[in-house]
Protein backbone atom coordinates (compact mmCIF):
# COMPACT_ATOMS: atom_id res chain seq x y z
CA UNK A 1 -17.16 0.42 -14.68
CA UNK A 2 -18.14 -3.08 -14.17
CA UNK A 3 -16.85 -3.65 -17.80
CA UNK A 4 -14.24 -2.28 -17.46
CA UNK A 5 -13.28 -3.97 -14.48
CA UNK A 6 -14.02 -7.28 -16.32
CA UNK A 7 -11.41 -6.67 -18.68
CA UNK A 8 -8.74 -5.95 -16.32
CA UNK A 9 -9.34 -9.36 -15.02
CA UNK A 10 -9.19 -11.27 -17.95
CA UNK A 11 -6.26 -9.34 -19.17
CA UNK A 12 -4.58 -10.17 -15.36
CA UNK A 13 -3.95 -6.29 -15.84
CA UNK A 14 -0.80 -5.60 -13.12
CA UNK A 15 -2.40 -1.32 -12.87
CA UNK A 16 -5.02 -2.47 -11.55
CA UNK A 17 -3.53 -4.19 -8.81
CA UNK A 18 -5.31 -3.12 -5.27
CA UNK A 19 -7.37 -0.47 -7.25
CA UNK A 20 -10.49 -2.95 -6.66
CA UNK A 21 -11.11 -6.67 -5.76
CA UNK A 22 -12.91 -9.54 -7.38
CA UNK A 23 -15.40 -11.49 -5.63
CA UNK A 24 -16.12 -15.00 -6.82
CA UNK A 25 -19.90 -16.20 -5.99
CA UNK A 26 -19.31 -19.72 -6.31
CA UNK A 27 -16.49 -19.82 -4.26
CA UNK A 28 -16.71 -16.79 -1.67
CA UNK A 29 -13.41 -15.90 -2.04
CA UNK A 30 -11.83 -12.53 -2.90
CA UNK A 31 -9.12 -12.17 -5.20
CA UNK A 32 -6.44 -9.58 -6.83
CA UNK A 33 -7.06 -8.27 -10.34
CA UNK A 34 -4.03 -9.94 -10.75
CA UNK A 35 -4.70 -13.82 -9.51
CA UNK A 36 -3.31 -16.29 -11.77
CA UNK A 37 -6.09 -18.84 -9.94
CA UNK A 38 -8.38 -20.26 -13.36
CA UNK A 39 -10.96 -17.01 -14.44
CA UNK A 40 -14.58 -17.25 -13.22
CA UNK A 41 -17.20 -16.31 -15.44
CA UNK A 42 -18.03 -12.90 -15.59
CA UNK A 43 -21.40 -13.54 -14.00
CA UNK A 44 -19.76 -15.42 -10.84
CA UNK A 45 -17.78 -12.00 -10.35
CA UNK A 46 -18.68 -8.96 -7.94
CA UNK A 47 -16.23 -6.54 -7.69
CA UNK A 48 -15.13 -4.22 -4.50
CA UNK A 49 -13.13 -0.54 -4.31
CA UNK A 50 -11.80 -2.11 -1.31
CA UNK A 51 -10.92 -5.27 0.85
CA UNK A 52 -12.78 -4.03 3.50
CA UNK A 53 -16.22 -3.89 1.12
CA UNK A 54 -15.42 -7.38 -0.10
CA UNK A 55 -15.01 -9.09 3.24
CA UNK A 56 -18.16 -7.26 4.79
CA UNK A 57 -19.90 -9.03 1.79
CA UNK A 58 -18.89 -12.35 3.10
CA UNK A 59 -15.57 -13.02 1.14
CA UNK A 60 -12.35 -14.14 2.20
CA UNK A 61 -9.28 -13.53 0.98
CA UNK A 62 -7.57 -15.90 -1.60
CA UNK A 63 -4.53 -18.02 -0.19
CA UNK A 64 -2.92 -18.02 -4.03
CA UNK A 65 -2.74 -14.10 -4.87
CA UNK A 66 -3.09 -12.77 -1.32
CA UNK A 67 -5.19 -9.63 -0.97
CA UNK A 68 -3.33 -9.10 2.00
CA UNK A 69 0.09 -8.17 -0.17
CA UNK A 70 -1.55 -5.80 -2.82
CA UNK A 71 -0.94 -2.17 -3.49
CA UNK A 72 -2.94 0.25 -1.96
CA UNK A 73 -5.24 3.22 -3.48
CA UNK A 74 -3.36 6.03 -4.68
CA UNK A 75 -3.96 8.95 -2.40
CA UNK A 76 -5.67 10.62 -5.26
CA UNK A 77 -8.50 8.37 -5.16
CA UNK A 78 -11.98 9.84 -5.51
CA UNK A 79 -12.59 10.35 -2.07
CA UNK A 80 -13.60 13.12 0.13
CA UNK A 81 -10.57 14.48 2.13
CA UNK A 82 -12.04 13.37 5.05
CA UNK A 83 -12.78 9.46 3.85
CA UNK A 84 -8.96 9.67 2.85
CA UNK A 85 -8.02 10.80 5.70
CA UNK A 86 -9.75 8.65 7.89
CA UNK A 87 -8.82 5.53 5.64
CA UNK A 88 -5.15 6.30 5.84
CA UNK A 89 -5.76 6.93 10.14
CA UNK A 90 -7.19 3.58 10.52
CA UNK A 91 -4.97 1.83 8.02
CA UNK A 92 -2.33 3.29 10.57
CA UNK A 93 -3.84 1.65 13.88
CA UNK A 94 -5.85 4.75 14.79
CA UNK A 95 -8.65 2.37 16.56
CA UNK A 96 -6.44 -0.19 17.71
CA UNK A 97 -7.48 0.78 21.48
CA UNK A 98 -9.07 3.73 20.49
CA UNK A 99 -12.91 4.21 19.30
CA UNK A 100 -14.46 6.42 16.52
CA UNK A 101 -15.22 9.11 18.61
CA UNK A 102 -11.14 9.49 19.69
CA UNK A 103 -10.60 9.46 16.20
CA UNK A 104 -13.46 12.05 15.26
CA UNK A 105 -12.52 14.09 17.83
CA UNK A 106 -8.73 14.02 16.37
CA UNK A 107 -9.86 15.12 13.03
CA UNK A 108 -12.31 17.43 13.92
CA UNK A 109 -15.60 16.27 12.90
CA UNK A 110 -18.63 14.33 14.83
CA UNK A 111 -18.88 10.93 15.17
CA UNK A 112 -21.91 10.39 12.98
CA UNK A 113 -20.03 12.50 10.22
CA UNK A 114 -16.89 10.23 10.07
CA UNK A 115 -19.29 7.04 10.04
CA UNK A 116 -21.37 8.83 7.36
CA UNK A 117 -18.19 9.85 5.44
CA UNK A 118 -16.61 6.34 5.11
CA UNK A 119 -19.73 4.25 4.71
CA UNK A 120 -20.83 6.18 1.55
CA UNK A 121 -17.23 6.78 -0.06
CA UNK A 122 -15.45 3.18 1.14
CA UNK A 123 -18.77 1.07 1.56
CA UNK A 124 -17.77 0.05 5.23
CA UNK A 125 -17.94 0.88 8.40
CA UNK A 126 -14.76 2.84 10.22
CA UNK A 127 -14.31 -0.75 12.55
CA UNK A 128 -14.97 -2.80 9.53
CA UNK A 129 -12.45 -0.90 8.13
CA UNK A 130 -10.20 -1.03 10.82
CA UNK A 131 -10.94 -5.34 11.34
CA UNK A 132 -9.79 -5.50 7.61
CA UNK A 133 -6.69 -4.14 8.41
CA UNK A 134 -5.70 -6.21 11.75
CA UNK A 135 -7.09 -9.20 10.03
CA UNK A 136 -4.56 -8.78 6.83
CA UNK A 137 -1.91 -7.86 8.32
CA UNK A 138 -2.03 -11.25 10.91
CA UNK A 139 -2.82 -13.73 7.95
CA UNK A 140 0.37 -11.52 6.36
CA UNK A 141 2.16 -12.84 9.56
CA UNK A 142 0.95 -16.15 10.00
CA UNK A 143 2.06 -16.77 6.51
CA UNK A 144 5.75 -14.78 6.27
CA UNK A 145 6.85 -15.32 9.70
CA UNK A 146 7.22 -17.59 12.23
CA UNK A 147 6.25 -15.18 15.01
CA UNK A 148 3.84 -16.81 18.12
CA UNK A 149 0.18 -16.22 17.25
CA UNK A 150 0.16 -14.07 20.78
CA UNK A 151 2.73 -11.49 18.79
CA UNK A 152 0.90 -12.09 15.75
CA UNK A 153 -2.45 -10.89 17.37
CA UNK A 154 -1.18 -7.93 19.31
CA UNK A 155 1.55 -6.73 16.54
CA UNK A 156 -1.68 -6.88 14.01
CA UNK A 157 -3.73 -4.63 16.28
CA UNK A 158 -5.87 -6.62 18.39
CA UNK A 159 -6.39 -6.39 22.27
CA UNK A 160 -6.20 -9.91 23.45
CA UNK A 161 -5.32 -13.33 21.76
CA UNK A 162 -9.01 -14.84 22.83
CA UNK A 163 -10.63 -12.02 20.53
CA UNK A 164 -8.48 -12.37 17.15
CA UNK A 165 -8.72 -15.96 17.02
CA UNK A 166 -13.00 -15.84 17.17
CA UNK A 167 -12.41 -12.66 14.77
CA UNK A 168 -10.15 -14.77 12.77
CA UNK A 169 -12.78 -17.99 12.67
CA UNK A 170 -15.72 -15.60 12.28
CA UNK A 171 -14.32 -14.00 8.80
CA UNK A 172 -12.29 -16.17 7.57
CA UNK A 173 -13.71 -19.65 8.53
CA UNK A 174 -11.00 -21.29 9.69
CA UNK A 175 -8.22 -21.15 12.72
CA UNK A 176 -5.38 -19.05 11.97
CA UNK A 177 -3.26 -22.18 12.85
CA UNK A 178 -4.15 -23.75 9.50
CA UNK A 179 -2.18 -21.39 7.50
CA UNK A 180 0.68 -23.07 8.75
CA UNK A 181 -0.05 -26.51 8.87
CA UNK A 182 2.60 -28.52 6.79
CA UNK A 183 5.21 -25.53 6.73
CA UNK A 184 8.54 -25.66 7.94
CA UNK A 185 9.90 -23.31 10.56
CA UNK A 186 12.55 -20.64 9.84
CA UNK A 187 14.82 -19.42 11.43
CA UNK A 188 14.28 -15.65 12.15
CA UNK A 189 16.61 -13.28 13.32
CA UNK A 190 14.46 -9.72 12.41
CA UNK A 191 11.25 -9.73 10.85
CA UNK A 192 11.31 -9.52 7.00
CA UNK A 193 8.26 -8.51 5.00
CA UNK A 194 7.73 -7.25 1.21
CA UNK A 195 5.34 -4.36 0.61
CA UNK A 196 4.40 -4.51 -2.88
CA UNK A 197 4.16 -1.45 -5.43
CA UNK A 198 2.64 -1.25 -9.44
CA UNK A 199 4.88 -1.36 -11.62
CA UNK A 200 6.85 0.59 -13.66
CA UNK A 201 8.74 1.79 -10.56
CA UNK A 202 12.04 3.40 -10.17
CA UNK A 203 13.00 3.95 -6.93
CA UNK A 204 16.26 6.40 -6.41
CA UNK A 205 18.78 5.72 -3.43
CA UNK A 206 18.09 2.02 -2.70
CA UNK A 207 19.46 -0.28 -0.52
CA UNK A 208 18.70 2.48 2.56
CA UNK A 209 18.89 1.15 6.56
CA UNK A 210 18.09 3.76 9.43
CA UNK A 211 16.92 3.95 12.65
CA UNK A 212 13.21 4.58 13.12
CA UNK A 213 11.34 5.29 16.58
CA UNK A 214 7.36 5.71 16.65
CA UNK A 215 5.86 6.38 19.88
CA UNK A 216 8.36 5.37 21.28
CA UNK A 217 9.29 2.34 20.43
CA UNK A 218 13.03 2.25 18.03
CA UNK A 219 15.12 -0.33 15.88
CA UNK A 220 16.67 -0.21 12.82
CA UNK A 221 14.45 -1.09 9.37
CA UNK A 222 16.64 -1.72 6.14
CA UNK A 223 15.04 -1.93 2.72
CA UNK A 224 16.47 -2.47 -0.75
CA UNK A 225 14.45 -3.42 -3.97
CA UNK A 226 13.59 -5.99 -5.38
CA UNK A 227 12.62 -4.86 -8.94
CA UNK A 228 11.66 -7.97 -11.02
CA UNK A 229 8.97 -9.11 -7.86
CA UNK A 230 7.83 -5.39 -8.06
CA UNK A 231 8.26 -4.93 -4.29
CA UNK A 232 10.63 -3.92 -1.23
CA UNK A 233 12.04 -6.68 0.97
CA UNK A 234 11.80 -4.81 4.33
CA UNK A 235 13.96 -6.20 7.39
CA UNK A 236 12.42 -5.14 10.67
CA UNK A 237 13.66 -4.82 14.47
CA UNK A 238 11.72 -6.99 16.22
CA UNK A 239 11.47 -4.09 18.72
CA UNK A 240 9.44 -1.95 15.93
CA UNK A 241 6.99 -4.81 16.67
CA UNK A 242 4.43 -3.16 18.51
CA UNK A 243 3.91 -0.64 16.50
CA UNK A 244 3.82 -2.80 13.61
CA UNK A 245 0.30 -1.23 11.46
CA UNK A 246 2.05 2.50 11.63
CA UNK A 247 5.47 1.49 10.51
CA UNK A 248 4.20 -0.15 7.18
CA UNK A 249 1.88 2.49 6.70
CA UNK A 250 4.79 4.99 6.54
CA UNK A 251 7.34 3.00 4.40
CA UNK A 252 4.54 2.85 1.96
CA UNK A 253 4.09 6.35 2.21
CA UNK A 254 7.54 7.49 2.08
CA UNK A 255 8.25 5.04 -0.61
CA UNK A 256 5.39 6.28 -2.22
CA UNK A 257 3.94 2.46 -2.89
CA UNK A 258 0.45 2.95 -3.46
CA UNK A 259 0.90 5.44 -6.63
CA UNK A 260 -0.24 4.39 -9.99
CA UNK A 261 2.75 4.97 -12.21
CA UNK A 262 0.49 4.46 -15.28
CA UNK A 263 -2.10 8.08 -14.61
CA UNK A 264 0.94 9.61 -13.51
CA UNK A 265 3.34 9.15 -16.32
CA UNK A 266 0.43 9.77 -18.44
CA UNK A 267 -0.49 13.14 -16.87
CA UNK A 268 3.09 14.32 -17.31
CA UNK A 269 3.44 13.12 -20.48
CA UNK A 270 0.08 15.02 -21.56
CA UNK A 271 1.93 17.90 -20.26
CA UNK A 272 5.08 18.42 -21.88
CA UNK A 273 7.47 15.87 -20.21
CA UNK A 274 6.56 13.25 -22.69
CA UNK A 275 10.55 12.41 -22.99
CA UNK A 276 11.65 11.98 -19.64
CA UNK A 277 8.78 9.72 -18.57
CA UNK A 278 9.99 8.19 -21.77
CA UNK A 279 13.35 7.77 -19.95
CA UNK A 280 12.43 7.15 -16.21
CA UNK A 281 9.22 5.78 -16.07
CA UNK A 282 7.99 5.19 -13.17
CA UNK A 283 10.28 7.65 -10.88
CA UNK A 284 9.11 8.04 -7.27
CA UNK A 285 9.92 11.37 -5.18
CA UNK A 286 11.11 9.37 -2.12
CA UNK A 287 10.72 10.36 1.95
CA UNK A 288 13.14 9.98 5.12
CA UNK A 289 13.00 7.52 7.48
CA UNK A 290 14.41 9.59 10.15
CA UNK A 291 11.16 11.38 9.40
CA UNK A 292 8.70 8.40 8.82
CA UNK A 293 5.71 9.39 10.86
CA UNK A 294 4.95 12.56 8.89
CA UNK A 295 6.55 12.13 5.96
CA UNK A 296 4.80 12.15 2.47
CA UNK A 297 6.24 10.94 -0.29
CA UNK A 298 5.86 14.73 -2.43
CA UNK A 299 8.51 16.37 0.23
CA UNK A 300 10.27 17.68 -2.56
CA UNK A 301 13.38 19.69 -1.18
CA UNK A 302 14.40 22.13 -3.81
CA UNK A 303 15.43 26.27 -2.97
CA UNK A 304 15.18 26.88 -6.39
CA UNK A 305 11.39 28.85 -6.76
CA UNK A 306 11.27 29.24 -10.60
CA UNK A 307 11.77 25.08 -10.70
CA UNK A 308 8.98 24.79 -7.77
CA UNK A 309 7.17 27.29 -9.58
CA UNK A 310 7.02 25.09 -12.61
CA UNK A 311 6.64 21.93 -10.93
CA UNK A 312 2.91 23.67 -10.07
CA UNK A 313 2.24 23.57 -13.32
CA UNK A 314 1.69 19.74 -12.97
CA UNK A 315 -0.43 19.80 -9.97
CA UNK A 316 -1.72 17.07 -8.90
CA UNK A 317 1.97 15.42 -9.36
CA UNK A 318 4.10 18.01 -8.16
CA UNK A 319 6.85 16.26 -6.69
CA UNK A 320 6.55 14.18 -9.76
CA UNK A 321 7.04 16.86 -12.24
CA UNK A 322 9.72 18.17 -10.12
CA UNK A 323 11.57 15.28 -9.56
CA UNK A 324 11.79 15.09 -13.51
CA UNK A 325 12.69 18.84 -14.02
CA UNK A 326 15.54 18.21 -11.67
CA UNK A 327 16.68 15.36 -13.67
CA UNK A 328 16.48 17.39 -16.86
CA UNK A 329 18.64 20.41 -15.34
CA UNK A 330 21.63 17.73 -14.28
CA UNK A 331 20.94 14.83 -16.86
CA UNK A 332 20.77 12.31 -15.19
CA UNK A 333 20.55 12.97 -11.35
CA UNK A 334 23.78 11.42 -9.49
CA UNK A 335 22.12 9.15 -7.66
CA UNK A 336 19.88 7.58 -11.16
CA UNK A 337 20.70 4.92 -12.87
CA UNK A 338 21.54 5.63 -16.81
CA UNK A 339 18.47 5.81 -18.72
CA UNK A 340 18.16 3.11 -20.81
CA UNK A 341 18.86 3.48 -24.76
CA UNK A 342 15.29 4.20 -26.88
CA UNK A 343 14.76 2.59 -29.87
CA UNK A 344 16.59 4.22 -32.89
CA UNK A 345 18.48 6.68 -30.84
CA UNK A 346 21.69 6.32 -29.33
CA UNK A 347 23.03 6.21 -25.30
CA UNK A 348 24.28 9.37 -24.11
């Protein structure tokens, strides 16, 4: 694995983006698979499944490729139901005012079961976990907005301004006031963020704006594309602030962010769809808003069972498979674009 990994990082490979972390010795600081920051030597390098495992290890994030910004792990991941689960729970704000014994009790299992569960499959602790999470998403806001650091703390998760700022200093060394030393203010009339996704990516029925409420709490959140950065640009209520950690959660799931196009498209193409992957690589199955709390992103809405039927054929990428069975029945789909011309064979 380590080998592997090593290769992805000298290659700056874009699939592995937020499937693991680099660690650099000399420096402490944690980067993206991705970073364009001058490669270490392999033997600086120690490499994490997760943010979470690199910062308990004494890293910080880099300021140049921000951690904070990358995909995250498919939902396929080799984890335990229960890990994923829990990982997806706390990515959402489950113990922001809660403890791990409200969320065992929510998912069914003990205490020391959950602890046991995530500290062998994600390396961490369910609060380490958790700290990641507030901590990213407030350097994410220090950075991108111009939002006081008393929003920034509570709209990342924490319970009073006094504790993220010795958080903050603990981890990361520094005051979260010198991220924006020397930048000009902007004006800000919502709150605009971009949740990056791996390319190839094609993303059906974009720009989209709706209303969204979550516990609630309710303002409108448009998003359109923004394919050559390889991410959505996200404008946000400022009313939607408060519950800040489960909105993003849910775009990503609805917009189906974290997948990795590349083991998907391959698994379909190993299994007889070679030609439309070929076509629309890439394709995600895409959620509601008006439905963003439970959504998932494999909701696929079809009454026709010998199509579902066949879409089980390609388990684990049902919706997947679907998505492109549908699009071979109407050729193209109404609402996808024209597939581009291959090589050597001419445009429909």
């Amino acid at each position: 694995m380590r080998e592997a990994y090593s290769l992805a990082v000298d290659a700056r490979d874009q699939r592995f983006d937020g499937v693991f972390f680099v660690g650099i010795t000399t420096t402490h600081i944690y980067c993206r698979p991705c970073c364009p920051s001058r490669l270490a030597h392999d033997q600086h390098r120690r490499f994490f499944d997760s943010a979470a495992a690199a910062e308990q290890a004494g890293f910080r994030p880099c300021l140049r490729c921000r951690p904070e910004l990358a995909p995250g792990r498919t939902a396929f991941a080799a984890l335990s139901r229960l890990a994923q689960v829990a990982s997806e729970r706390i990515a959402s704000g489950a113990l922001n005012g809660h403890t791990v014994a409200d969320l065992a009790a929510e998912l069914g299992v003990s205490e020391r079961h959950l602890r046991r569960a995530l500290e062998r499959e994600v390396s961490v602790s369910p609060l380490e976990l958790a700290q990641t999470h507030r901590l990213l998403l407030a350097k994410r806001l220090i950075v991108d907005t111009d939002l006081p650091m008393t929003r920034v703390a509570y709209a990342s998760g924490f319970q009073s301004l006094r504790r993220f700022n010795a958080v903050f200093r603990a981890q990361y060394r520094m005051p979260p006031s010198a991220l924006r030393r020397g930048r000009r203010a902007r004006a800000a009339e919502s709150l605009r963020l971009t949740l990056s996704y791996r390319r190839p990516a094609l993303i059906p029925g974009l720009p989209l704006e709706g209303k969204v409420a979550i516990d609630g709490h309710s303002g409108v959140v448009s998003v359109r594309n923004s394919a050559a950065a390889a991410h959505l640009v996200v404008d946000i209520a400022e009313s939607l602030l408060p519950v800040l950690m489960p909105l993003i959660a849910g775009l990503r799931r609805v917009f189906d962010l974290d997948a990795e196009p590349a083991v998907i498209d391959g698994h379909l193409s190993a299994n007889g769809l070679g030609d439309l992957v070929e076509r629309w690589p890439g394709v995600r199955v895409v959620g509601s808003l008006e439905r963003l709390e439970g959504a998932q992103p494999d909701d696929f809405q079809s009454t026709d069972k010998a199509l579902l039927a066949r879409a089980e054929q390609w388990r684990p990428w049902r919706a997947y498979a679907a998505q492109l069975l549908e699009l071979r029945r109407r050729d193209p789909a109404p609402d996808m674009p024209p597939p581009p011309p291959r090589t050597g064979v001419p445009a429909r």
